[in-house]
Protein backbone atom coordinates (compact mmCIF):
# COMPACT_ATOMS: atom_id res chain seq x y z
CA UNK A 1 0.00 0.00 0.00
CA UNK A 2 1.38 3.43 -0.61
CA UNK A 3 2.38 5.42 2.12
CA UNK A 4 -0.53 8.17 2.94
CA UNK A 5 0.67 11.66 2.11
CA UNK A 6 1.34 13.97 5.05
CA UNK A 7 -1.34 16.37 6.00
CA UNK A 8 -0.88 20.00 5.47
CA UNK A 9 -2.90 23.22 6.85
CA UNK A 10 -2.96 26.30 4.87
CA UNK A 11 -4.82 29.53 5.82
CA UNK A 12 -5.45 32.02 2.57
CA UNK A 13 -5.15 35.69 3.06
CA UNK A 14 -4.98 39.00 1.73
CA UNK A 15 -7.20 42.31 0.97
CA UNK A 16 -10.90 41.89 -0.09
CA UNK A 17 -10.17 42.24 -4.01
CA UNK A 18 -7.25 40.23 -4.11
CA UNK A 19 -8.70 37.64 -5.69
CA UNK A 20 -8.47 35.02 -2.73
CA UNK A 21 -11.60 33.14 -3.80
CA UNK A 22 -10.54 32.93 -7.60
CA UNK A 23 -7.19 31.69 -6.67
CA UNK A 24 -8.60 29.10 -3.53
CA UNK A 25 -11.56 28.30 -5.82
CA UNK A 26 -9.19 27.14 -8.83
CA UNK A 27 -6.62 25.12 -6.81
CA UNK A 28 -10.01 22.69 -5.28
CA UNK A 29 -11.27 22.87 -8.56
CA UNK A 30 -8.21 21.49 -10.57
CA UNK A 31 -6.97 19.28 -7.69
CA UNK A 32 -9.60 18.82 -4.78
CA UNK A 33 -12.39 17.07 -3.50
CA UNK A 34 -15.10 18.67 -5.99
CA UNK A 35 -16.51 16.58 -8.29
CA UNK A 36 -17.21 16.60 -11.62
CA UNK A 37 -21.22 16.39 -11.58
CA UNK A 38 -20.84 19.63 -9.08
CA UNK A 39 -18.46 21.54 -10.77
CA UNK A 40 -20.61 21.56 -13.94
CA UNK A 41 -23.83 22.57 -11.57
CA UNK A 42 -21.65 25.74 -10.60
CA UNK A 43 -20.75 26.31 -13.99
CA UNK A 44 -24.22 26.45 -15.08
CA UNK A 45 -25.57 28.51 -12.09
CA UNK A 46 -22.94 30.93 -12.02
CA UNK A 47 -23.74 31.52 -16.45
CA UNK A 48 -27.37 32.11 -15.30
CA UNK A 49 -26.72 34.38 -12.67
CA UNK A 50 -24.52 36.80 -15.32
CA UNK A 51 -21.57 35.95 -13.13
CA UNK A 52 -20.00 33.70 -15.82
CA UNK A 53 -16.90 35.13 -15.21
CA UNK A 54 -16.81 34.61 -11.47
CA UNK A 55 -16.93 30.50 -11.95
CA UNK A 56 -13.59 30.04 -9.56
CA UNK A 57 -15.20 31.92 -6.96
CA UNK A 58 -18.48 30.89 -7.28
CA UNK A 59 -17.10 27.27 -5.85
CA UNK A 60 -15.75 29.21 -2.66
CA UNK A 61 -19.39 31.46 -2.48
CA UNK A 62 -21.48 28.28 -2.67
CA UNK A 63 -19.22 26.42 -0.07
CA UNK A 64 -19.39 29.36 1.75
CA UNK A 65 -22.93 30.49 2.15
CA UNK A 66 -23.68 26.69 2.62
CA UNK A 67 -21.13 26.70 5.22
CA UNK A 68 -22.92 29.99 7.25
CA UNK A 69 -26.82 28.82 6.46
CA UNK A 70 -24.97 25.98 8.76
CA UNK A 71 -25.32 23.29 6.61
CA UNK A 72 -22.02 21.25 7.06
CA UNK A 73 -19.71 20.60 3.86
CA UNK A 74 -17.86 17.69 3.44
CA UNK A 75 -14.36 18.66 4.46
CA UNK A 76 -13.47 17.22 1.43
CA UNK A 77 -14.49 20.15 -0.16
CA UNK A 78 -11.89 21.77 1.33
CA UNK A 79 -8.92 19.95 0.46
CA UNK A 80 -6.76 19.51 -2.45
CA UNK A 81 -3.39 17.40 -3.14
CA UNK A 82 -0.22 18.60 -4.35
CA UNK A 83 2.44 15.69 -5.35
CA UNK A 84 3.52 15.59 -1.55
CA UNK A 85 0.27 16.93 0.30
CA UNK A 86 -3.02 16.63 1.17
CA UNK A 87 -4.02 20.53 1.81
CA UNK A 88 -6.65 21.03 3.96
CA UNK A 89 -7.90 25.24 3.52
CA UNK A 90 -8.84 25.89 7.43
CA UNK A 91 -10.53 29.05 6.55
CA UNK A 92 -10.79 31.14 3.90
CA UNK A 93 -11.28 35.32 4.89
CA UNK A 94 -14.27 36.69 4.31
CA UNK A 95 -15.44 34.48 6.82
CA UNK A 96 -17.26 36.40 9.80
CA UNK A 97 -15.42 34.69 12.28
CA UNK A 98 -12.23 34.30 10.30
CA UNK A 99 -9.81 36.30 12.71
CA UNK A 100 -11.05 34.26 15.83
CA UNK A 101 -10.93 30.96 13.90
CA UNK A 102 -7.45 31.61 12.64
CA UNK A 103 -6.78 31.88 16.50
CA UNK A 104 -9.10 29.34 18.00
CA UNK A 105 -9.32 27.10 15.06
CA UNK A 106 -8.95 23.34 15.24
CA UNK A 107 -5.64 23.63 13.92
CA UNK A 108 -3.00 25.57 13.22
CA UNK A 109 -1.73 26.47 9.74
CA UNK A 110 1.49 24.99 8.50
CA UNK A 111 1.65 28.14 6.10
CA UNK A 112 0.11 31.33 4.42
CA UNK A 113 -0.91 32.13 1.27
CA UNK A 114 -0.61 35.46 0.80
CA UNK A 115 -2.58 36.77 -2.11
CA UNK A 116 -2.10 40.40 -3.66
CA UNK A 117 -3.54 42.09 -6.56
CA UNK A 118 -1.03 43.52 -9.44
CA UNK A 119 -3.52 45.54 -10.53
CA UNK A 120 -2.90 49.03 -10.27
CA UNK A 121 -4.75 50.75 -7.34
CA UNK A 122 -5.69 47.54 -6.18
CA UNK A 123 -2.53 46.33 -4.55
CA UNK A 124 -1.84 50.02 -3.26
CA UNK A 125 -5.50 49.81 -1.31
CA UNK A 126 -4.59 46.30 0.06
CA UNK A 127 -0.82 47.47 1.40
CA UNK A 128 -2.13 51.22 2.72
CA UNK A 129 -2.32 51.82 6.43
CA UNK A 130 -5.71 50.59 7.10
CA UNK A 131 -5.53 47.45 4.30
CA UNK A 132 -6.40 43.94 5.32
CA UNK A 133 -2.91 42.57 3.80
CA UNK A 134 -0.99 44.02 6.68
CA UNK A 135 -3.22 42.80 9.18
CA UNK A 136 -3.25 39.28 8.24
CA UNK A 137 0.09 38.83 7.68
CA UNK A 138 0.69 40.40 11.05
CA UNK A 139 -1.79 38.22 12.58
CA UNK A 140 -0.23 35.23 10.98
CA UNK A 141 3.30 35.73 12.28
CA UNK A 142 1.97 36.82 15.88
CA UNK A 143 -0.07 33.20 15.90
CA UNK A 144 3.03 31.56 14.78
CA UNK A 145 2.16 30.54 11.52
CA UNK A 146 6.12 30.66 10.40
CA UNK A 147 6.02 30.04 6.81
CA UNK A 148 4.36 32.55 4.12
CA UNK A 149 3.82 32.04 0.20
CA UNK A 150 2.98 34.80 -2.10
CA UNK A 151 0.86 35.14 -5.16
CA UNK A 152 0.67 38.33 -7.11
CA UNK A 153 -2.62 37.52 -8.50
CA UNK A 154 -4.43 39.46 -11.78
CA UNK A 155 -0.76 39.78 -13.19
CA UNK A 156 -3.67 39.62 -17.13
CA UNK A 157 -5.31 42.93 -15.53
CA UNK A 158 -1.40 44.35 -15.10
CA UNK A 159 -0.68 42.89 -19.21
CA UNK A 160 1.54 40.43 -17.60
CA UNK A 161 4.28 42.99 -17.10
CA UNK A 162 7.30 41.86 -15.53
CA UNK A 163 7.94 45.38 -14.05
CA UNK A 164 5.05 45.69 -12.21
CA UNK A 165 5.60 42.44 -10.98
CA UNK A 166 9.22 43.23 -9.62
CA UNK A 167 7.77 46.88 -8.22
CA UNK A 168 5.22 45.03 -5.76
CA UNK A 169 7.46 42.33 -5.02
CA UNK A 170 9.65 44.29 -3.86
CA UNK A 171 7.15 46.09 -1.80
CA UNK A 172 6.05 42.50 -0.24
CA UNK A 173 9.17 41.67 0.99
CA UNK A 174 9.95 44.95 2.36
CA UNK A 175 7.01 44.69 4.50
CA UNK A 176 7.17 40.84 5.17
CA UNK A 177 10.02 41.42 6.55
CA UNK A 178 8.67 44.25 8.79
CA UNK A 179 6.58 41.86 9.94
CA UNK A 180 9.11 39.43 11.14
CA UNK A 181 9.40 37.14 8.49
CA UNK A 182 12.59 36.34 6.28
CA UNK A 183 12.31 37.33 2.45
CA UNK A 184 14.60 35.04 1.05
CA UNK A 185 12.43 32.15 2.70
CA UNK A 186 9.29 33.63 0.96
CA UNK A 187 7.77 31.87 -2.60
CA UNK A 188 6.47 35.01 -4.79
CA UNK A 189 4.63 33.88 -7.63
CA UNK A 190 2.94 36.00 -10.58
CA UNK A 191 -0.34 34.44 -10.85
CA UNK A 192 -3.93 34.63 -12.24
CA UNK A 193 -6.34 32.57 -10.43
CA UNK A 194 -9.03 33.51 -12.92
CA UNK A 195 -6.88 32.39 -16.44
CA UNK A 196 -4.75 30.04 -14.73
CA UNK A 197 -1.68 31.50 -15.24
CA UNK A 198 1.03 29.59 -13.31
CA UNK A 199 -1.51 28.28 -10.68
CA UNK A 200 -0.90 24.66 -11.85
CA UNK A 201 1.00 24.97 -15.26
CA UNK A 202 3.87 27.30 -16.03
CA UNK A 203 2.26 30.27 -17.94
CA UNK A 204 3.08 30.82 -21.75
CA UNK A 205 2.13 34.74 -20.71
CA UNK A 206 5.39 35.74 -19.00
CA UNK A 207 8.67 34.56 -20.81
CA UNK A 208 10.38 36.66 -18.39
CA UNK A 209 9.39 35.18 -15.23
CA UNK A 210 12.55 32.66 -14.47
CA UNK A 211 10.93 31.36 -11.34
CA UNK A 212 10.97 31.34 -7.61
CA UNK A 213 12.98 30.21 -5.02
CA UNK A 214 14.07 29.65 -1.37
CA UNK A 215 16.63 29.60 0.84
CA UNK A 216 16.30 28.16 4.19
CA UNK A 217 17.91 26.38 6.89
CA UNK A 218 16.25 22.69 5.39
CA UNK A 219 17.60 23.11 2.30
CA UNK A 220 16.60 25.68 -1.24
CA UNK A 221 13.52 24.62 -2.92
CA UNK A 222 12.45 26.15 -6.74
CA UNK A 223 9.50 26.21 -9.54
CA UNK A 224 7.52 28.00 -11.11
CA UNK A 225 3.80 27.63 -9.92
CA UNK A 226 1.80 28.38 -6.99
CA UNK A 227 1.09 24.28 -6.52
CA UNK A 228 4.81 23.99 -6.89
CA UNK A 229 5.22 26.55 -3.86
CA UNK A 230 2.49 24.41 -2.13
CA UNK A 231 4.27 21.30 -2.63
CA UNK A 232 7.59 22.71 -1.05
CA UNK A 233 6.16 23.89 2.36
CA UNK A 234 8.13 22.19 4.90
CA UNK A 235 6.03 19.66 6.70
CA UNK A 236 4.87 20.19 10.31
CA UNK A 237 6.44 18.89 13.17
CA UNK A 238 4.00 17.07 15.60
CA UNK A 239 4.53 17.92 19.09
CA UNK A 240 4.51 14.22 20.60
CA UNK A 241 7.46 14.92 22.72
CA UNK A 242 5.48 17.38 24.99
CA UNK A 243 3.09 16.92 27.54
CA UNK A 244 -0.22 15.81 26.75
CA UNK A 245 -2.87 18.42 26.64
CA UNK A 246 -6.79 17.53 25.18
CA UNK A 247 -8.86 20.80 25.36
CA UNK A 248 -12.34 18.88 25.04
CA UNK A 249 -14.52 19.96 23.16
CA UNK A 250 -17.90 17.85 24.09
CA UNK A 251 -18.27 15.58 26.31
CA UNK A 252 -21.09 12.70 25.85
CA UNK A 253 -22.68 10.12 28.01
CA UNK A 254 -23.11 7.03 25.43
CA UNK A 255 -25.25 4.29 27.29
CA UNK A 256 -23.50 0.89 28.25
CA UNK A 257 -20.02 2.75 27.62
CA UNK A 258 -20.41 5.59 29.81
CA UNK A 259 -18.54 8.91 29.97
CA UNK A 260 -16.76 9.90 26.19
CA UNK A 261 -15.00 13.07 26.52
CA UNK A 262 -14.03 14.16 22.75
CA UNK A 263 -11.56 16.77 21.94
CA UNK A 264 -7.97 17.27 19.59
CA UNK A 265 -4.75 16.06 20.74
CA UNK A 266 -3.12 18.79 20.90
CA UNK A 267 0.06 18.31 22.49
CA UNK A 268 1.78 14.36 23.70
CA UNK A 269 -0.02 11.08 23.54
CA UNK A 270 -2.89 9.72 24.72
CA UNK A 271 -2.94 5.75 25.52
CA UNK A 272 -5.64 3.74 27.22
CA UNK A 273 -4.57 2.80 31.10
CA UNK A 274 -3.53 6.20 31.44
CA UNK A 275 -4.32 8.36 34.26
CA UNK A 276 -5.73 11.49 33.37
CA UNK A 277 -6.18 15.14 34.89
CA UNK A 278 -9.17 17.18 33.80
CA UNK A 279 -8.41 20.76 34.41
CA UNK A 280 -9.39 23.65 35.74
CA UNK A 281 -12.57 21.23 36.92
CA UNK A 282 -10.22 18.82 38.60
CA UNK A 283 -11.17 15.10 38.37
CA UNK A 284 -8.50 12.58 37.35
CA UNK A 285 -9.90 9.41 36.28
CA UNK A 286 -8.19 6.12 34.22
CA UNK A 287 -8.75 5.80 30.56
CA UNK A 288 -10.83 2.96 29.53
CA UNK A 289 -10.31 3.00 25.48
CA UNK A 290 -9.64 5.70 22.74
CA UNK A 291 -11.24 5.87 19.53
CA UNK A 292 -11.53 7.98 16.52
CA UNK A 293 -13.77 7.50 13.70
CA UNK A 294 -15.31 4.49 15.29
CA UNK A 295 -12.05 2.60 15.42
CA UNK A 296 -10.32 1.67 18.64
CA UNK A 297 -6.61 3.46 18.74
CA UNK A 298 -3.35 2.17 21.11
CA UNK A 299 -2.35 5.62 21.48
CA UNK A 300 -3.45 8.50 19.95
CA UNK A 301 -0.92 11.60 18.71
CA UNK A 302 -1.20 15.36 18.17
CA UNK A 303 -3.78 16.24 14.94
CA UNK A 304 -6.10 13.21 16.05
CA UNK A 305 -9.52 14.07 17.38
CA UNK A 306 -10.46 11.41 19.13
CA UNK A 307 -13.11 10.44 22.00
CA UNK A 308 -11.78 8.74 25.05
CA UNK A 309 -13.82 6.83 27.99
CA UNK A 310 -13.27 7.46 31.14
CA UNK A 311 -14.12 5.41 34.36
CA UNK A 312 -16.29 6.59 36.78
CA UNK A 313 -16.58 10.48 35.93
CA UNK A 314 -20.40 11.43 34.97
CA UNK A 315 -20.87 14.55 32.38
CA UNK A 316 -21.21 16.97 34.83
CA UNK A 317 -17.79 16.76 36.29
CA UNK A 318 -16.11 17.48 32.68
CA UNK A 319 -16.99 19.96 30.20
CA UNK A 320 -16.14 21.67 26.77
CA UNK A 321 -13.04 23.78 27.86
CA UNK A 322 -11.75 21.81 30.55
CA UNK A 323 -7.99 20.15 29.15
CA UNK A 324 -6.73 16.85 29.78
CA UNK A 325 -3.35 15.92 30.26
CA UNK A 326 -1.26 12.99 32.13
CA UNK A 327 -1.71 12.47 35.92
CA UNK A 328 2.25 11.46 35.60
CA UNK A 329 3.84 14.35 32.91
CA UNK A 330 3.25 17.86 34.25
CA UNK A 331 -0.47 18.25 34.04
CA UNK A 332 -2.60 21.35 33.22
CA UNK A 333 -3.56 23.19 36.28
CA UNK A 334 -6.44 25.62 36.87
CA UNK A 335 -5.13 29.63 35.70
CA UNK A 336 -5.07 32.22 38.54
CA UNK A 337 -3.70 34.51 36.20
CA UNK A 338 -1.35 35.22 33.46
CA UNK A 339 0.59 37.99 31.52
CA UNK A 340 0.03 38.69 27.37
CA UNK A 341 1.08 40.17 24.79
CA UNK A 342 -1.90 41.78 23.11
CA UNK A 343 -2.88 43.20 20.10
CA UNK A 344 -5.86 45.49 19.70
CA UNK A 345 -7.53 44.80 16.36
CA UNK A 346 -10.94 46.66 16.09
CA UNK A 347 -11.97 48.53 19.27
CA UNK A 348 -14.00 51.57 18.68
CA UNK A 349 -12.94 53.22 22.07
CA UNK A 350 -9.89 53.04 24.46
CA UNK A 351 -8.90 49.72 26.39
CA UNK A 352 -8.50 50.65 30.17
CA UNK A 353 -7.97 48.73 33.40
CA UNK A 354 -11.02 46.85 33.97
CA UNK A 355 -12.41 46.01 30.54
CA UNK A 356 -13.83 42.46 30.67
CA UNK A 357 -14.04 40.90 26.64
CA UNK A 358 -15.07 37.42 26.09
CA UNK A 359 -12.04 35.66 25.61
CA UNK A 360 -11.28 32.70 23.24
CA UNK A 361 -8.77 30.28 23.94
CA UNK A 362 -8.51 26.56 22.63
CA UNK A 363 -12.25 25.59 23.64
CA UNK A 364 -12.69 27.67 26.36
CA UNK A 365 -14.74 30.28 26.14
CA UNK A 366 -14.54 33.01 29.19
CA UNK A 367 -14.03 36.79 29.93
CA UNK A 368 -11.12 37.79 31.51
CA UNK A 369 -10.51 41.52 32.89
CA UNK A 370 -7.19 43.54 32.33
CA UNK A 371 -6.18 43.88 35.84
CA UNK A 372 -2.68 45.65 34.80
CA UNK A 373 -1.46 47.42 31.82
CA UNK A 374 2.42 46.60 32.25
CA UNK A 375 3.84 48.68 28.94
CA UNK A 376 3.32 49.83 25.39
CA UNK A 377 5.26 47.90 22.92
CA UNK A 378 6.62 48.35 19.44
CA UNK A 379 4.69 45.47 17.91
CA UNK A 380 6.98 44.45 16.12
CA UNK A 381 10.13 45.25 17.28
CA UNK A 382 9.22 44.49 21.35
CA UNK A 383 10.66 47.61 22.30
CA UNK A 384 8.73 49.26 25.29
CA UNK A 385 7.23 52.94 24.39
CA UNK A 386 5.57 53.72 27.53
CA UNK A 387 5.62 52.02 30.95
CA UNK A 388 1.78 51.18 32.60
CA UNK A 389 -0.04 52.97 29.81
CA UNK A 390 -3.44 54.29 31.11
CA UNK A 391 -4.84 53.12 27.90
CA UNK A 392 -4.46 51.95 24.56
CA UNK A 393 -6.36 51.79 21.42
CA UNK A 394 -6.57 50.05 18.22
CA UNK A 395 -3.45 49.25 16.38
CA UNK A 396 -1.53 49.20 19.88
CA UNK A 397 0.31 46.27 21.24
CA UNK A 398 0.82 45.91 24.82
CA UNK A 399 1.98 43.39 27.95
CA UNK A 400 -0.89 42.92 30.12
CA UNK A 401 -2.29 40.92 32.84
CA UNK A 402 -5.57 39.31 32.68
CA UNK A 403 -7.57 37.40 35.19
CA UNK A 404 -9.93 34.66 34.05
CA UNK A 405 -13.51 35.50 35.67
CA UNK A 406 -14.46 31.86 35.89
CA UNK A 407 -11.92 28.64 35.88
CA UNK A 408 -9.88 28.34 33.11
CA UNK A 409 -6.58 26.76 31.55
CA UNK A 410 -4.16 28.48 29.47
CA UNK A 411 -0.59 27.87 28.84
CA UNK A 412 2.74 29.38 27.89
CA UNK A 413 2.44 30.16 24.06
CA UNK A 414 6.24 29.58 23.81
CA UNK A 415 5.13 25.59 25.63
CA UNK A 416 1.73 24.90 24.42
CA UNK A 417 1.16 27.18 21.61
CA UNK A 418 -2.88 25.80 20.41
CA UNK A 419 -3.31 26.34 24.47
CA UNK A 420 -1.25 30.08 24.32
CA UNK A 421 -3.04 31.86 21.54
CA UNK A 422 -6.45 33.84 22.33
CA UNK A 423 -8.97 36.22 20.57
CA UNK A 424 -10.59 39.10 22.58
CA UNK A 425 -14.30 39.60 21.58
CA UNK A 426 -17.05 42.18 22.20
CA UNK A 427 -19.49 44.00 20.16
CA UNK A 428 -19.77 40.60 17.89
CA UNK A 429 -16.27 41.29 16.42
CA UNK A 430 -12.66 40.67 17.55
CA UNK A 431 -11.20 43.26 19.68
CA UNK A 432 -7.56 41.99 20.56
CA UNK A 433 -5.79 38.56 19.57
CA UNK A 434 -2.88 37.91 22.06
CA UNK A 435 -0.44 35.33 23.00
CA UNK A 436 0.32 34.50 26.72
CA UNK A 437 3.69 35.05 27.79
CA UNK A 438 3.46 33.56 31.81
CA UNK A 439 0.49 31.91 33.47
CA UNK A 440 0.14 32.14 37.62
CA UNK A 441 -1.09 28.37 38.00
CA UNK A 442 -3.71 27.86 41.00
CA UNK A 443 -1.33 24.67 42.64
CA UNK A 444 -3.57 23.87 45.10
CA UNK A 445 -4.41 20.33 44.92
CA UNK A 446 -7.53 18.98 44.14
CA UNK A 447 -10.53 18.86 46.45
CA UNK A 448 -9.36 15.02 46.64
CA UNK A 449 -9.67 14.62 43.32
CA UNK A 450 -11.66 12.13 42.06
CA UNK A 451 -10.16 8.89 40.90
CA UNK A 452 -11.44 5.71 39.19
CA UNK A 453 -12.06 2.89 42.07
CA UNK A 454 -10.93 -0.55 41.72
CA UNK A 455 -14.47 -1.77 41.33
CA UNK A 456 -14.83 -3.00 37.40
């Protein structure tokens, strides 16, 4: 049997007229999990609808507004394979939510694809002050997503002309590298996701384009398309050497099995017989069996959502947001408090001591209050501007301390980064996105926790 290609994550972004969808909508379409019969359905209803010309993007629209009238799309749908990859697209903007699922998401991107538009005016909008390009990409490198691709998409509405191309690539990697990422590691590819150009076949259109390439510590990589770029990403590695940590994300009772807490592995292994630590609510309890799609697993690793059974532990001792981890290996422990670097995305106002968002972390789901504003920081640099600011607004980044108003476990972002990355909401948008820098852990132990009896 073949070996199974690795599984990939990639997160598309860029401004609103970039062309995302096009250039999303044409790799599924030439290489994903769309069929045939469907394809030709789109085809059809997009030519009715006058938007003929929109047929790439139509695929993402339909997947889309099926996705947000809550109907559930086969993942599938979502995927596409290079020669080395299965790609799974965790989100593509445009997406209400997109900014706290890029943060909260079930997993973490192994790279962005950055998508620009040549066309003149159009890439200058995207790159200004207030574009969506340059908060992305920002976001992206804060959340750790280290590796970035770049398309410069609509290169037919710019007549294919190399000098345009070499005039915004070289205003890309200026400000990638603003951002904190290298340039020389960066694939920039002249594309059109509406013709085709270079998306999956070299394009006959520019002569003069030689081709990309890297440099990077795991060796150079070159091509000449976007799928190319795809296919040289360099392939996760899976955290099994850590501690484990489960944030659950349901927990059922299934009759004649019992209590079936499901959730990602996030971090470490998870093996029946183990003893396991349910935190901040504090019950340990033996594992009975662990199973993912309806198949029993001997241990289960990071990427694998699994559900686990537990011994003697009803559903309302364990709940979505609580994290599991080893009895034995450093457990999670209940947050007192802990210190962040935060971002403010979109707040109308000023941020002051006291303000109490919803905050998203893993599963968990709970408002914590800025007790302390430590200092105003350079976001990108980390230099301090201003010791215990009395506020700070939109577009600031600052090291604060927050307290969790109800129990709740967050980690180091530098140990446990799915369990270290949060979004701030409030007004039904995304007001900060942060990282956590130190947690205060609650040590106390258990009220006796409770653990599995020797009765079978």
């Amino acid at each position: 049997m073949p070996k199974e290609k690795i599984h990939i994550s990639i997160v598309v972004i860029g401004h609103v007229d970039s062309g995302k969808s096009t250039t999303t909508g044409h790799l599924i379409y030439k290489a994903g999990g769309i069929d045939k019969r469907t394809i030709e359905k789109f085809e059809k209803e997009s030519q009715e609808s006058g938007k003929g010309s929109f047929k790439y993007a139509w695929v993402m629209d339909k997947l889309k507004s099926e996705r947000e009238r809550g109907i559930t799309i086969d993942i599938a749908l979502w995927k596409f394979e290079t020669q080395n990859y299965y790609v799974t697209i965790i989100d593509a903007p445009g997406h209400r939510d997109f900014i706290k699922n890029m943060i909260t998401g079930t997993s973490q991107a192994d790279c962005a694809v950055l998508i620009v538009s040549a066309a003149v005016g159009e890439f200058e909008a995207g790159i200004s002050k207030n574009g969506q390009t340059r908060e992305h990409a920002l976001l992206a490198y804060t959340l750790g997503v280290k590796q970035m691709i770049v398309g410069i998409n609509k290169m037919d509405s710019a007549q294919y002309d190399e000098k345009r191309f070499n005039e915004v690539t070289k205003e890309i990697g200026s400000y990638l590298k603003k951002v904190g990422y290298n340039p020389a590691a960066v694939a920039i590819v002249p594309i059109s996701g509406f013709h085709g150009d270079n998306m999956t076949l070299p394009s006959a259109n520019m002569p003069w384009y030689k081709g990309w390439s890297v440099e990077r510590k795991e060796g150079k990589a070159f091509g000449k398309t976007l799928m190319e770029a795809l296919d040289s990403i360099l392939p996760p590695e899976r955290p099994t050497k850590l501690p484990l940590r489960i944030p659950l994300q349901d927990v059922y009772k299934i009759g004649g099995i019992g209590t079936v807490p499901v959730g990602r592995v996030e971090t470490g292994i998870l093996k029946p017989s183990m003893m396991v630590t349910f935190a901040p609510s504090n019950f340990t309890s033996e594992v009975k069996s662990v199973e993912m799609h309806h198949e029993s697993l001997a241990e289960a690793l990071p990427g694998d959502n699994v559900g686990f059974n537990v011994k003697n532990l009803s559903v309302k001792d364990i709940k979505r947001g609580n994290v599991a981890g080893d009895v034995k290996n450093n457990p999670p422990c209940k947050t007192t408090n802990f210190t962040a670097q935060v971002i403010v995305m979109q707040h109308p106002g000023e941020i002051h001591v006291g303000y109490t968002p919803v905050t998203d972390c893993h599963t968990a789901h709970v408002s914590c209050k800025f007790a302390e504003m430590l200092e105003k920081i350079d976001r990108r640099s980390g230099k301090i501007l201003e010791e215990n600011p009395k506020k700070i607004k939109s577009g600031d980044a600052a090291i604060v301390q927050l307290v969790p108003s109800k129990p709740m476990v967050v980690e180091k972002f530098s140990e446990f980064p799915p369990l270290g990355r949060f979004a701030m909401r409030d007004m039904r948008q995304t007001v900060a996105v942060g990282v956590v820098k130190a947690v205060t852990k609650d040590e106390t132990v258990s009220k006796a926790p409770k653990t599995a009896s020797k009765k079978k």
